[in-house]
PDB file of N, CA and C in Angstrom:
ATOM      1  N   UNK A   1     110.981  99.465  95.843  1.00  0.00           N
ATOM      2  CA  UNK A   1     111.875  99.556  94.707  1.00  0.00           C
ATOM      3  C   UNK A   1     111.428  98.544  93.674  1.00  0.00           C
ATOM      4  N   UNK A   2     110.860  98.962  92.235  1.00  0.00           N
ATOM      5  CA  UNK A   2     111.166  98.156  91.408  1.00  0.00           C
ATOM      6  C   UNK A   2     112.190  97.432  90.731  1.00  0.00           C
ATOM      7  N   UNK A   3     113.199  97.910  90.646  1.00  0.00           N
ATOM      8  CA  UNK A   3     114.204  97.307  89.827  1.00  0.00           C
ATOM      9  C   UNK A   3     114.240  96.015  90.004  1.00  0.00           C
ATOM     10  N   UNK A   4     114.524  94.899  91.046  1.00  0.00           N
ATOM     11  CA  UNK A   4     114.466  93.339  91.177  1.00  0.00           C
ATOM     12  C   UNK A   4     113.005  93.121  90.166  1.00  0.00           C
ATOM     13  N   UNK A   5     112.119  93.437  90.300  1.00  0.00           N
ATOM     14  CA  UNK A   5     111.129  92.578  89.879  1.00  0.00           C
ATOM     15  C   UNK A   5     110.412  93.033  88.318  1.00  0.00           C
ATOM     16  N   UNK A   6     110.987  94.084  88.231  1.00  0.00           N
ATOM     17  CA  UNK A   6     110.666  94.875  86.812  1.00  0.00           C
ATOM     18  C   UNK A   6     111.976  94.204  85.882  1.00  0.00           C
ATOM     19  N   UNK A   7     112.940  94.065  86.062  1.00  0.00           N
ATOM     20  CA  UNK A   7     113.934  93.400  85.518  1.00  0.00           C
ATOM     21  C   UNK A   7     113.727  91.729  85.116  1.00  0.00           C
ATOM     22  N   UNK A   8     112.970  91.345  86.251  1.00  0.00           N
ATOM     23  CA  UNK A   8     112.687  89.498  86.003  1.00  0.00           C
ATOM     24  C   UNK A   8     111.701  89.923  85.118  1.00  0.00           C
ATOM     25  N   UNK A   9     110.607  90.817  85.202  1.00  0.00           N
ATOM     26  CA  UNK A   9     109.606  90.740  84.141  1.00  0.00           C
ATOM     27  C   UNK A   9     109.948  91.289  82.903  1.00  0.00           C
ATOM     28  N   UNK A  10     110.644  92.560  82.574  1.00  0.00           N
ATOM     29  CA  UNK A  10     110.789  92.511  81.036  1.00  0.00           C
ATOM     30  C   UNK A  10     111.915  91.824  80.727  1.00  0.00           C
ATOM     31  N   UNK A  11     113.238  91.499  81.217  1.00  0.00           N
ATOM     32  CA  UNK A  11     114.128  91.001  81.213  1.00  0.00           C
ATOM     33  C   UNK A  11     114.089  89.653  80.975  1.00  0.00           C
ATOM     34  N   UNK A  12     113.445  88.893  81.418  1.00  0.00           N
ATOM     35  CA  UNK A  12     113.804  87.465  82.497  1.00  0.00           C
ATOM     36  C   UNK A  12     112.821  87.014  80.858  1.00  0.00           C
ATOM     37  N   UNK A  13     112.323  87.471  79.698  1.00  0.00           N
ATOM     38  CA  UNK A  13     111.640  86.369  78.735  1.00  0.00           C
ATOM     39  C   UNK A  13     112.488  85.547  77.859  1.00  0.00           C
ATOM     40  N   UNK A  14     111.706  84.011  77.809  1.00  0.00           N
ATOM     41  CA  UNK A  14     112.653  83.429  77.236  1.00  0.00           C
ATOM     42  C   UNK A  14     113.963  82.910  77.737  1.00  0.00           C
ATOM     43  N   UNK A  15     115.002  82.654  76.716  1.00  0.00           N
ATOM     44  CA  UNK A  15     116.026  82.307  77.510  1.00  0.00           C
ATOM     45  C   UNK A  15     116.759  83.124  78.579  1.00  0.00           C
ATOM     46  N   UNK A  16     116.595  84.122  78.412  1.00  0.00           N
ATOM     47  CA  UNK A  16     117.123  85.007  79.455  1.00  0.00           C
ATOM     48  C   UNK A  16     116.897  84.956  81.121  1.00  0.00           C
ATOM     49  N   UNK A  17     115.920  84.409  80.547  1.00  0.00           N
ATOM     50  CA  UNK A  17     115.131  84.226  82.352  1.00  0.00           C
ATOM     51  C   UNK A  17     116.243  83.634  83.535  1.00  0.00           C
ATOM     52  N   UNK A  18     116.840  82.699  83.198  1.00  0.00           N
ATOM     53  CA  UNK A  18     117.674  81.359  84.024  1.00  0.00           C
ATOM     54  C   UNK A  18     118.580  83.008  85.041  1.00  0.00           C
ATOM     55  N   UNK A  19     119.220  83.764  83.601  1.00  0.00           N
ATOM     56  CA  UNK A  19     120.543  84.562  83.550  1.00  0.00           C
ATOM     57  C   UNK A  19     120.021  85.986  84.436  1.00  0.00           C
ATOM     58  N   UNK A  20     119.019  86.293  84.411  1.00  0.00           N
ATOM     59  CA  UNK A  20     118.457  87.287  84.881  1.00  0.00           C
ATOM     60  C   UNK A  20     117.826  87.171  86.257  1.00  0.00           C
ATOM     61  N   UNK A  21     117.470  85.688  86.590  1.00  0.00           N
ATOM     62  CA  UNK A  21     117.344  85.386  88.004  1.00  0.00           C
ATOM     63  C   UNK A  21     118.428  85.482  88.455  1.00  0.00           C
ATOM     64  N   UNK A  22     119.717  84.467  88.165  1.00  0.00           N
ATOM     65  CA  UNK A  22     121.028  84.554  88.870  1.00  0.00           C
ATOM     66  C   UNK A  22     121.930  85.497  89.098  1.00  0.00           C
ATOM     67  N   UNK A  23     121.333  86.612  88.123  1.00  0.00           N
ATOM     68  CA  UNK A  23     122.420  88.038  88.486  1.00  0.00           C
ATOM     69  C   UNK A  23     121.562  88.658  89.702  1.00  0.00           C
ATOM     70  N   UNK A  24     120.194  88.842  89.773  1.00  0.00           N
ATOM     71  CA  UNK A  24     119.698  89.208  90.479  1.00  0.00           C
ATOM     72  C   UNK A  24     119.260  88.174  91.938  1.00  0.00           C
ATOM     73  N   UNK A  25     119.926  87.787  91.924  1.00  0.00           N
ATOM     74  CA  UNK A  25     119.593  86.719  93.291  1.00  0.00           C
ATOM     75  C   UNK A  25     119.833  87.263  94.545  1.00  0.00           C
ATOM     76  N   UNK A  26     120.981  87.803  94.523  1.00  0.00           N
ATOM     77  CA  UNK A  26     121.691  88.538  95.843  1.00  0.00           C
ATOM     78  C   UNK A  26     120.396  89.802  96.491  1.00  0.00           C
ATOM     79  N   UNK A  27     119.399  90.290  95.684  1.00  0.00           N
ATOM     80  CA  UNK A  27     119.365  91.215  95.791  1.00  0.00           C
ATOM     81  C   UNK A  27     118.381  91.598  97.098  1.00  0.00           C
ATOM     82  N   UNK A  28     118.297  92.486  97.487  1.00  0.00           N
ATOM     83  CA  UNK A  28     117.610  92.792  98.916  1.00  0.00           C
ATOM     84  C   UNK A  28     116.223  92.974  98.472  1.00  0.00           C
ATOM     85  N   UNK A  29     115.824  92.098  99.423  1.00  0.00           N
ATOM     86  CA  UNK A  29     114.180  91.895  99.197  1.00  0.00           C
ATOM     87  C   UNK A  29     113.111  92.942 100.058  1.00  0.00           C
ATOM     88  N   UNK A  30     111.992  93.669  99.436  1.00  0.00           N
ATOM     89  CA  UNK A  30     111.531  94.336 100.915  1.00  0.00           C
ATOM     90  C   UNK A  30     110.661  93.758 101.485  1.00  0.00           C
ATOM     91  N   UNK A  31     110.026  94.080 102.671  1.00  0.00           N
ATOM     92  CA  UNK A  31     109.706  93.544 103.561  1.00  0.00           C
ATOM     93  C   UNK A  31     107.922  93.639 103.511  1.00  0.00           C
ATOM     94  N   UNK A  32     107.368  94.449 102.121  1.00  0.00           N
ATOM     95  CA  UNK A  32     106.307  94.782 101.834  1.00  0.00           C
ATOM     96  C   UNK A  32     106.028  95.079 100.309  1.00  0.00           C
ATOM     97  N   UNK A  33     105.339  94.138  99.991  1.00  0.00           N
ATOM     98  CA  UNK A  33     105.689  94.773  98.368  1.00  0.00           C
ATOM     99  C   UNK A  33     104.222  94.950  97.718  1.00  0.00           C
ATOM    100  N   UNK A  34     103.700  95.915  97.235  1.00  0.00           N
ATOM    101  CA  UNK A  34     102.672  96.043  96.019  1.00  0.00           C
ATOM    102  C   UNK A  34     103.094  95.904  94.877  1.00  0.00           C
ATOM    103  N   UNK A  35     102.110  95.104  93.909  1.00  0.00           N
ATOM    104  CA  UNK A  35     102.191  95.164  93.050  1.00  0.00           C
ATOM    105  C   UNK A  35     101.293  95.315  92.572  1.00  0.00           C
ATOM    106  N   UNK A  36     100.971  96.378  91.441  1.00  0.00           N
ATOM    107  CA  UNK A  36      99.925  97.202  90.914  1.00  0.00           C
ATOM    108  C   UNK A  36     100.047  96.388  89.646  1.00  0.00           C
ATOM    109  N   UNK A  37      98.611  95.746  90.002  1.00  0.00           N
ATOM    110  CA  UNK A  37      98.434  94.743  88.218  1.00  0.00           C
ATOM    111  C   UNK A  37      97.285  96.180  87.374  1.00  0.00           C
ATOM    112  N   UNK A  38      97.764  96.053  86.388  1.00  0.00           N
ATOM    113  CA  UNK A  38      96.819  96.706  85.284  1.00  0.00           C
ATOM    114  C   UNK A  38      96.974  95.594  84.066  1.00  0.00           C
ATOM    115  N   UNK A  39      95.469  95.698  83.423  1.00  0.00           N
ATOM    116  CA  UNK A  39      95.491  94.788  82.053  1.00  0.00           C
ATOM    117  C   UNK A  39      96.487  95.572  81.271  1.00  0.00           C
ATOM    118  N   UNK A  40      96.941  95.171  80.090  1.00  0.00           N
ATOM    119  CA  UNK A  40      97.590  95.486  78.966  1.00  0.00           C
ATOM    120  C   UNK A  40      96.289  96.155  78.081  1.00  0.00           C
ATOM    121  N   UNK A  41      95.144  95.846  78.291  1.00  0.00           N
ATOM    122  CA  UNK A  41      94.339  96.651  77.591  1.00  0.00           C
ATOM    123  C   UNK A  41      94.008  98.350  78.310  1.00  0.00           C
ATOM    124  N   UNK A  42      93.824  98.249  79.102  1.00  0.00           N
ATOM    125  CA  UNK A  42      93.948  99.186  80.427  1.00  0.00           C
ATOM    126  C   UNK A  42      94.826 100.439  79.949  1.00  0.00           C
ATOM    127  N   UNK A  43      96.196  99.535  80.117  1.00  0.00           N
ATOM    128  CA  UNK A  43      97.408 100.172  80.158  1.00  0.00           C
ATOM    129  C   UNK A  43      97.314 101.323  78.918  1.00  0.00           C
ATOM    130  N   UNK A  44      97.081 100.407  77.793  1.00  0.00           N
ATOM    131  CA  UNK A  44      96.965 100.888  75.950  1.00  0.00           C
ATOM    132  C   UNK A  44      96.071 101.574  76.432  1.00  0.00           C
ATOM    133  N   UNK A  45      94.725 101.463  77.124  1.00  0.00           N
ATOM    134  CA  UNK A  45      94.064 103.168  77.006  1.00  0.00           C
ATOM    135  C   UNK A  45      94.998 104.368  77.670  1.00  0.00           C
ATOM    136  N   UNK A  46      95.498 104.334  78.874  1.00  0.00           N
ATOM    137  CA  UNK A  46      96.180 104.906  79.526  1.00  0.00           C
ATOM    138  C   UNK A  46      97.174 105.815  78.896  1.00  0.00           C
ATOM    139  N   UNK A  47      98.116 105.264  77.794  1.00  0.00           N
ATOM    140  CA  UNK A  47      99.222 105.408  76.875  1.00  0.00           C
ATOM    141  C   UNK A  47      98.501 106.428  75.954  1.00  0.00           C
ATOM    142  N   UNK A  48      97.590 105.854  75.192  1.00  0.00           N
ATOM    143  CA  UNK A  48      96.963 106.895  74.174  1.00  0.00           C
ATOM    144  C   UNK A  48      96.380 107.655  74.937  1.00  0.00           C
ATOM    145  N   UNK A  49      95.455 107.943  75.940  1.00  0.00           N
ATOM    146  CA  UNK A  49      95.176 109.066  76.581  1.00  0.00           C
ATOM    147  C   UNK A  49      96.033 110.298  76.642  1.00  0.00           C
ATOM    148  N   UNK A  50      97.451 109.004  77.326  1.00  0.00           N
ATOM    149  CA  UNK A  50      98.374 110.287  77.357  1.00  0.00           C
ATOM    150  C   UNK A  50      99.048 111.486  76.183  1.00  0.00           C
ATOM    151  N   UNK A  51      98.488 111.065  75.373  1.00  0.00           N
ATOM    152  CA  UNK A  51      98.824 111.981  74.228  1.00  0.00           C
ATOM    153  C   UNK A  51     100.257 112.246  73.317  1.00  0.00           C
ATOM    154  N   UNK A  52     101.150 111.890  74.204  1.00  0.00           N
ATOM    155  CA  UNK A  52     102.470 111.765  73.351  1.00  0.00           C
ATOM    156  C   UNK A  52     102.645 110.604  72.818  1.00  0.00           C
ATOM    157  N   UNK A  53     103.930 110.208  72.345  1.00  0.00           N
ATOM    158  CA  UNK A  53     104.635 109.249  71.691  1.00  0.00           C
ATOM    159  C   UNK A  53     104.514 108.301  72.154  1.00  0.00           C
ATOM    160  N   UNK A  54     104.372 106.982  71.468  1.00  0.00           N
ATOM    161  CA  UNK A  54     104.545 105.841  72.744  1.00  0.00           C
ATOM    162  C   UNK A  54     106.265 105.446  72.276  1.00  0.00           C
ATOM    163  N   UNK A  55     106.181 104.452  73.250  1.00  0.00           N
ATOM    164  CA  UNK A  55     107.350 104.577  73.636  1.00  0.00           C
ATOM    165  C   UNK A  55     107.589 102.673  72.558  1.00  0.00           C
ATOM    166  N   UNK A  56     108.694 102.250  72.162  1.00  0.00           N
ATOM    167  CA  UNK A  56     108.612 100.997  71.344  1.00  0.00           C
ATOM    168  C   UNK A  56     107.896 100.124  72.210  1.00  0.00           C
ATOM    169  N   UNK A  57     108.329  99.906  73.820  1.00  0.00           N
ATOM    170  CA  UNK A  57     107.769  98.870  74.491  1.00  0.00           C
ATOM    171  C   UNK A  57     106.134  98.666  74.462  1.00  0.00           C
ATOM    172  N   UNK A  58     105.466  99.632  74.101  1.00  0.00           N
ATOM    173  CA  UNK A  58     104.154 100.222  74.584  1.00  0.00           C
ATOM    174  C   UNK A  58     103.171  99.640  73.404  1.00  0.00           C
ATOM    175  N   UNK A  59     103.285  98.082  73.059  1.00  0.00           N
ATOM    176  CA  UNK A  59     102.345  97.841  71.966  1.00  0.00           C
ATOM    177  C   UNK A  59     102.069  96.949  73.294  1.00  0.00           C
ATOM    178  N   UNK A  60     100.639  96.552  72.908  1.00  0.00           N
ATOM    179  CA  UNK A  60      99.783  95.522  73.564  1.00  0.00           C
ATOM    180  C   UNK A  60     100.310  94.051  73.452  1.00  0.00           C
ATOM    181  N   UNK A  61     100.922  93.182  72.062  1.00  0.00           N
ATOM    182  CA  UNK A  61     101.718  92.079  72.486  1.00  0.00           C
ATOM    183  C   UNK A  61     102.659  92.181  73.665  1.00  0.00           C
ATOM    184  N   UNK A  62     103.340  92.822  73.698  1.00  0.00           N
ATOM    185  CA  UNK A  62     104.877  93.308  74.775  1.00  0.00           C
ATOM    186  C   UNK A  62     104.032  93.058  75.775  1.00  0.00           C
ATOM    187  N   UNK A  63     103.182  94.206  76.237  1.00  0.00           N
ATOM    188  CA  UNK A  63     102.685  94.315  77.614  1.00  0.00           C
ATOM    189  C   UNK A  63     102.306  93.062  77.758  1.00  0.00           C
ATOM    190  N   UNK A  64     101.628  92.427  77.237  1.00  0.00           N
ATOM    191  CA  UNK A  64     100.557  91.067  77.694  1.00  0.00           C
ATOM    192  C   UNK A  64     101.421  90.416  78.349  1.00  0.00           C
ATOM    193  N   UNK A  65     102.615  89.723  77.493  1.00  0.00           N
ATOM    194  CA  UNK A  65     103.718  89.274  78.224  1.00  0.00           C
ATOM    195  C   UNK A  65     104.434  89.735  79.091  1.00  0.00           C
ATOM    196  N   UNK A  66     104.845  90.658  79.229  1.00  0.00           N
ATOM    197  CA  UNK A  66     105.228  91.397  80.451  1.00  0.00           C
ATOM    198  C   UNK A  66     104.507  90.967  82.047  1.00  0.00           C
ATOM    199  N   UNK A  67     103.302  91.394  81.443  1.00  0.00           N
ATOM    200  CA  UNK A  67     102.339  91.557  82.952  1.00  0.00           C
ATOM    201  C   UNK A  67     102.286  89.628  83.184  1.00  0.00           C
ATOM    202  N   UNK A  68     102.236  89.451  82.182  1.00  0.00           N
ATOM    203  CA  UNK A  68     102.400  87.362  82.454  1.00  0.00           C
ATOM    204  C   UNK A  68     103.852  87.036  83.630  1.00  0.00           C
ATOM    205  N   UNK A  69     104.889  88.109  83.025  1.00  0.00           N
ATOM    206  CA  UNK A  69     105.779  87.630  83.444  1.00  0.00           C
ATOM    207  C   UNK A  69     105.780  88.758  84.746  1.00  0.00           C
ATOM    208  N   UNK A  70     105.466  89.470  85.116  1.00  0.00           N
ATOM    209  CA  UNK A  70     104.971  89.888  86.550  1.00  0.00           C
ATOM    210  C   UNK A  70     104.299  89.316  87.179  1.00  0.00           C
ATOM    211  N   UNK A  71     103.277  88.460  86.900  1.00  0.00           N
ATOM    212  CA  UNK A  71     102.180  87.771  87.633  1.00  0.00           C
ATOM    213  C   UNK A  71     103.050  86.475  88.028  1.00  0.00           C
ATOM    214  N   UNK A  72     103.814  85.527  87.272  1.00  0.00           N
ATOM    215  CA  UNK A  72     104.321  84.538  87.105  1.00  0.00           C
ATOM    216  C   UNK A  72     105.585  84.913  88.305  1.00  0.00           C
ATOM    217  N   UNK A  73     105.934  86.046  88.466  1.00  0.00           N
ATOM    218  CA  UNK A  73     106.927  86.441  89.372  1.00  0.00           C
ATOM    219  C   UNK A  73     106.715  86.703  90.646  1.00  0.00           C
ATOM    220  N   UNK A  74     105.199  86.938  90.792  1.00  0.00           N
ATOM    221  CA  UNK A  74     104.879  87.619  92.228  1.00  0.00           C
ATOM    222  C   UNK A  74     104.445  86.112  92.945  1.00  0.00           C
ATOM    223  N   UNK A  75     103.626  85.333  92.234  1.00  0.00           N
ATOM    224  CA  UNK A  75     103.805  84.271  92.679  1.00  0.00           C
ATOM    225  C   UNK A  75     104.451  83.376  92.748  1.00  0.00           C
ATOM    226  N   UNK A  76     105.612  83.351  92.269  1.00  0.00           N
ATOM    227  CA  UNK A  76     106.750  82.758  92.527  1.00  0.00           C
ATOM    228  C   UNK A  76     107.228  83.178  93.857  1.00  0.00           C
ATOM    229  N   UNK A  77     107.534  84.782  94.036  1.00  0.00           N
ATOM    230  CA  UNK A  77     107.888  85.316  95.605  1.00  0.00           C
ATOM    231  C   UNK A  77     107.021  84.907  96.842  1.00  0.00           C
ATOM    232  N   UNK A  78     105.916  84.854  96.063  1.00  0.00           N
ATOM    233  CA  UNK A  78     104.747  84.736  97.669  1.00  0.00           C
ATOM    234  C   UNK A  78     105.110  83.410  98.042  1.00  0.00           C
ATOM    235  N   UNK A  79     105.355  82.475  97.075  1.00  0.00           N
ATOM    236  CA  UNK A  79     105.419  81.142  97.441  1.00  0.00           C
ATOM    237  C   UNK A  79     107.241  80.761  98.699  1.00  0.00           C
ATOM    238  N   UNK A  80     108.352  81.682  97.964  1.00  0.00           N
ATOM    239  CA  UNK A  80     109.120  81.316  98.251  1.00  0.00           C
ATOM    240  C   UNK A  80     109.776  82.059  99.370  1.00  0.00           C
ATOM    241  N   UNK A  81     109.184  83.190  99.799  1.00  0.00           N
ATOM    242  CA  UNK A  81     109.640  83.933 100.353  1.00  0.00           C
ATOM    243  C   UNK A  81     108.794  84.729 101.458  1.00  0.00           C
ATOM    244  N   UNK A  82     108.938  85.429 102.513  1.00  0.00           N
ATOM    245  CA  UNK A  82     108.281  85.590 103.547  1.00  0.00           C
ATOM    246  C   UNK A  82     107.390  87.094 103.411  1.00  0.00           C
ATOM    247  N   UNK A  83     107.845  87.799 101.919  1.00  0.00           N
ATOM    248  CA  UNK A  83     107.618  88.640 101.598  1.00  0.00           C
ATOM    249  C   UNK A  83     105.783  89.408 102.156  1.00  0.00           C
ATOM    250  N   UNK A  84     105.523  90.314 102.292  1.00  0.00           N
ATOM    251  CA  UNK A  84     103.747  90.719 102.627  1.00  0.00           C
ATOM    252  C   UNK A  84     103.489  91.305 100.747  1.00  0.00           C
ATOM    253  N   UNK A  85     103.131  90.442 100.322  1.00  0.00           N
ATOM    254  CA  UNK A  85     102.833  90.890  99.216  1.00  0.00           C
ATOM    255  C   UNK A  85     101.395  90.809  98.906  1.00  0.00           C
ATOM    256  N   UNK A  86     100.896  92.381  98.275  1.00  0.00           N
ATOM    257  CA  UNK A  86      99.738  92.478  98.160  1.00  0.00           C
ATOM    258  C   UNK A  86      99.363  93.250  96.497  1.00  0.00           C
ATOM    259  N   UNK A  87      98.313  92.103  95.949  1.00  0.00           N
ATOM    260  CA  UNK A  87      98.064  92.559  94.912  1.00  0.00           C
ATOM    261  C   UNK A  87      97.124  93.595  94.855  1.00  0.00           C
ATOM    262  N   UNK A  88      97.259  94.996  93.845  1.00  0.00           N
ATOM    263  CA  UNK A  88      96.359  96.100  93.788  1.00  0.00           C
ATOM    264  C   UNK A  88      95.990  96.174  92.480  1.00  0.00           C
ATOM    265  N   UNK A  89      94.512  96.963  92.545  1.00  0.00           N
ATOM    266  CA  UNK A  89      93.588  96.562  91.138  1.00  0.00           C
ATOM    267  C   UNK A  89      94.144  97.699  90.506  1.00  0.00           C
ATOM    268  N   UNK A  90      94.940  97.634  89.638  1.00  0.00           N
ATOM    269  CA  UNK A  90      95.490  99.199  89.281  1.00  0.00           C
ATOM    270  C   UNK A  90      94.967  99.575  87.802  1.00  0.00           C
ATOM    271  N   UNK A  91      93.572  98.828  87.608  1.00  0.00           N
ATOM    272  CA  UNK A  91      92.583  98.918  86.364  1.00  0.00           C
ATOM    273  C   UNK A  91      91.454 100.363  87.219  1.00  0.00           C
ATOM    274  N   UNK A  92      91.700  99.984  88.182  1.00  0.00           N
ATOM    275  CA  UNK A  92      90.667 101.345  89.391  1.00  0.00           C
ATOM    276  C   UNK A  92      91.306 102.876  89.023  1.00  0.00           C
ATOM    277  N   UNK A  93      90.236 103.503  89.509  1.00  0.00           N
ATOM    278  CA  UNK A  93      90.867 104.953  89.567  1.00  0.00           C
ATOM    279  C   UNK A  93      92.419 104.989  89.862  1.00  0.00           C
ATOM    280  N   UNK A  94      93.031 106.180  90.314  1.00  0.00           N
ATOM    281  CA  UNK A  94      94.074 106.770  90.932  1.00  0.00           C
ATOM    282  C   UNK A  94      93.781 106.968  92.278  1.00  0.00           C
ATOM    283  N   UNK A  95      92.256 107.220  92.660  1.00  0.00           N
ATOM    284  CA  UNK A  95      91.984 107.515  94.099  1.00  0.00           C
ATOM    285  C   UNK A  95      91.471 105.898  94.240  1.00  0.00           C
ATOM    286  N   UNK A  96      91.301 104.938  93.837  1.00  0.00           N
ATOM    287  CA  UNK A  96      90.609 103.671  94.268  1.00  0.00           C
ATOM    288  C   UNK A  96      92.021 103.140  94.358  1.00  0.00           C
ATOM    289  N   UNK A  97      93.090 102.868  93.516  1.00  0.00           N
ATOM    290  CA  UNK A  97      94.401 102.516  93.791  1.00  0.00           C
ATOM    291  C   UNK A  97      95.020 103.086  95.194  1.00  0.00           C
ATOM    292  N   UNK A  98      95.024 104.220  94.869  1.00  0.00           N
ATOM    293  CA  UNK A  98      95.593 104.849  96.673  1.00  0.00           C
ATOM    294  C   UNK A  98      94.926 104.247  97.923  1.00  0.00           C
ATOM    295  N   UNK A  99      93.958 104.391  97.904  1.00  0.00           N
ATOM    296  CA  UNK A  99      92.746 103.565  99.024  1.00  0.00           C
ATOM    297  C   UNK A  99      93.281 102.052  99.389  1.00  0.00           C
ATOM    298  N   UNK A 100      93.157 101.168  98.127  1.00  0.00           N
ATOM    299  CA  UNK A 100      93.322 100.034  98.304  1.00  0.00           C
ATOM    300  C   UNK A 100      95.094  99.930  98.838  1.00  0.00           C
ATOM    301  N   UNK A 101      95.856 100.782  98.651  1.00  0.00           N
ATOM    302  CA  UNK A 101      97.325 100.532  99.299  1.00  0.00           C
ATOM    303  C   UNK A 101      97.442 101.311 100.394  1.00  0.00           C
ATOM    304  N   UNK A 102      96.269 101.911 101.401  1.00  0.00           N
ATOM    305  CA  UNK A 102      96.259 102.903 102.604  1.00  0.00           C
ATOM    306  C   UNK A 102      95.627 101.621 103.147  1.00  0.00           C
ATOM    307  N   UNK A 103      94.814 100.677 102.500  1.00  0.00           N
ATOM    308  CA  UNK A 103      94.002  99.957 103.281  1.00  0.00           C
ATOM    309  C   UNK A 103      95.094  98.755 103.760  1.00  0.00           C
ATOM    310  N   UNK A 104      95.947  98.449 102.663  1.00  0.00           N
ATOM    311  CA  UNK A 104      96.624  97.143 102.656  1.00  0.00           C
ATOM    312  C   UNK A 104      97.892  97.529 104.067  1.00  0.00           C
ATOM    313  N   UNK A 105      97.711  99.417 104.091  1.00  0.00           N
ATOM    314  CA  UNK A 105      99.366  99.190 104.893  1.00  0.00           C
ATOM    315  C   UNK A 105      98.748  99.272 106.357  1.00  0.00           C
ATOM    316  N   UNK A 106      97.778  99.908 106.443  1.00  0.00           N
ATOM    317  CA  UNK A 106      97.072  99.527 107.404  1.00  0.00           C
ATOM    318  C   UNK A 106      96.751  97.941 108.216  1.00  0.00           C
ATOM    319  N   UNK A 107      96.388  96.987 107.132  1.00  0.00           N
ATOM    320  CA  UNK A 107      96.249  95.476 107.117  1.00  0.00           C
ATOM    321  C   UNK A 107      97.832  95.316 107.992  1.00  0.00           C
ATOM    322  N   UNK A 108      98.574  96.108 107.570  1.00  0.00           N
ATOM    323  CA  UNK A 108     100.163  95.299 108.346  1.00  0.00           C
ATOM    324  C   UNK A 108     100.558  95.992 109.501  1.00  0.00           C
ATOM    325  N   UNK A 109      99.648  96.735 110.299  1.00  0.00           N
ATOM    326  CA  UNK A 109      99.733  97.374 111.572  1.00  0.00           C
ATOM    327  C   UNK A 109     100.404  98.457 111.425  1.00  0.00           C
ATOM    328  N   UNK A 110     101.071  99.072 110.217  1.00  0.00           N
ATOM    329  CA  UNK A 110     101.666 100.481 109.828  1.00  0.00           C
ATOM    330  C   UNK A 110     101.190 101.515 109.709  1.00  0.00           C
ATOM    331  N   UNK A 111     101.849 102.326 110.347  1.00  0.00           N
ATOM    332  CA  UNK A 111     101.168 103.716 110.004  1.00  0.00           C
ATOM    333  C   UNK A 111     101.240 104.481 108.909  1.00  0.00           C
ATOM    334  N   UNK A 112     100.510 105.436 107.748  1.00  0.00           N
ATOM    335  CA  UNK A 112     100.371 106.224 107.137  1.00  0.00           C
ATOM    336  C   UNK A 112     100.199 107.059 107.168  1.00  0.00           C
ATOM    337  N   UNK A 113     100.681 108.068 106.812  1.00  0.00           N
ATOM    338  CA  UNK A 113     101.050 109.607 106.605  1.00  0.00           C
ATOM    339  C   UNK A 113     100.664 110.058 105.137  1.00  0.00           C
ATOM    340  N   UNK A 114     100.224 111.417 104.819  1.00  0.00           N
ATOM    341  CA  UNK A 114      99.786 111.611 103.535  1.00  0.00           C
ATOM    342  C   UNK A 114     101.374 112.416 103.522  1.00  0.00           C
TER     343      UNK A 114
END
């Protein structure tokens, strides 16, 4: 589930941050988490590829910070928490992304199913 950690990252900038940890504190942590880093440059090809509208969030300042404040978050969790968190190159294909998270659930003695 994203919502906890997608919320500290676009949410949590600036002053908001303090207010956006403490509402979200309670919240249930999982027991395995990916997080799929892509650059903000990456991303901006990705967006215009896609051919429609972008969306307001979808300029390259926003993202940069964003993904700062995802990165700034995941290591905050790894540090504080017992979490299996594994970073994925999500600048890779769609089939190199899948691989690298078949490989990682594997790494935790789990089984996978397509």
């Amino acid at each position: 589930d994203r919502y906890l950690f997608s919320s500290l990252a676009y949410q949590g900038m600036g002053k908001l941050k303090s207010l956006v940890e403490k509402e979200n504190d309670a919240f249930p942590l999982p027991e395995i988490l990916f997080f799929l880093d892509v650059s903000p440059q990456t991303a901006m090809q990705r967006i215009k590829k896609r051919g429609d509208e972008k969306q307001r969030y979808e300029v390259l300042n926003f993202l940069t910070r964003v993904r700062e404040n995802y990165v700034h978050t995941m290591e905050n969790f790894k540090q504080k928490t017992d979490i299996k968190l594994f970073t994925i190159d999500a600048n890779a294909s769609i089939d190199e992304v899948f691989e690298q998270i078949v490989s990682k659930i594997k790494e935790t003695g789990r089984t996978f199913t397509k």
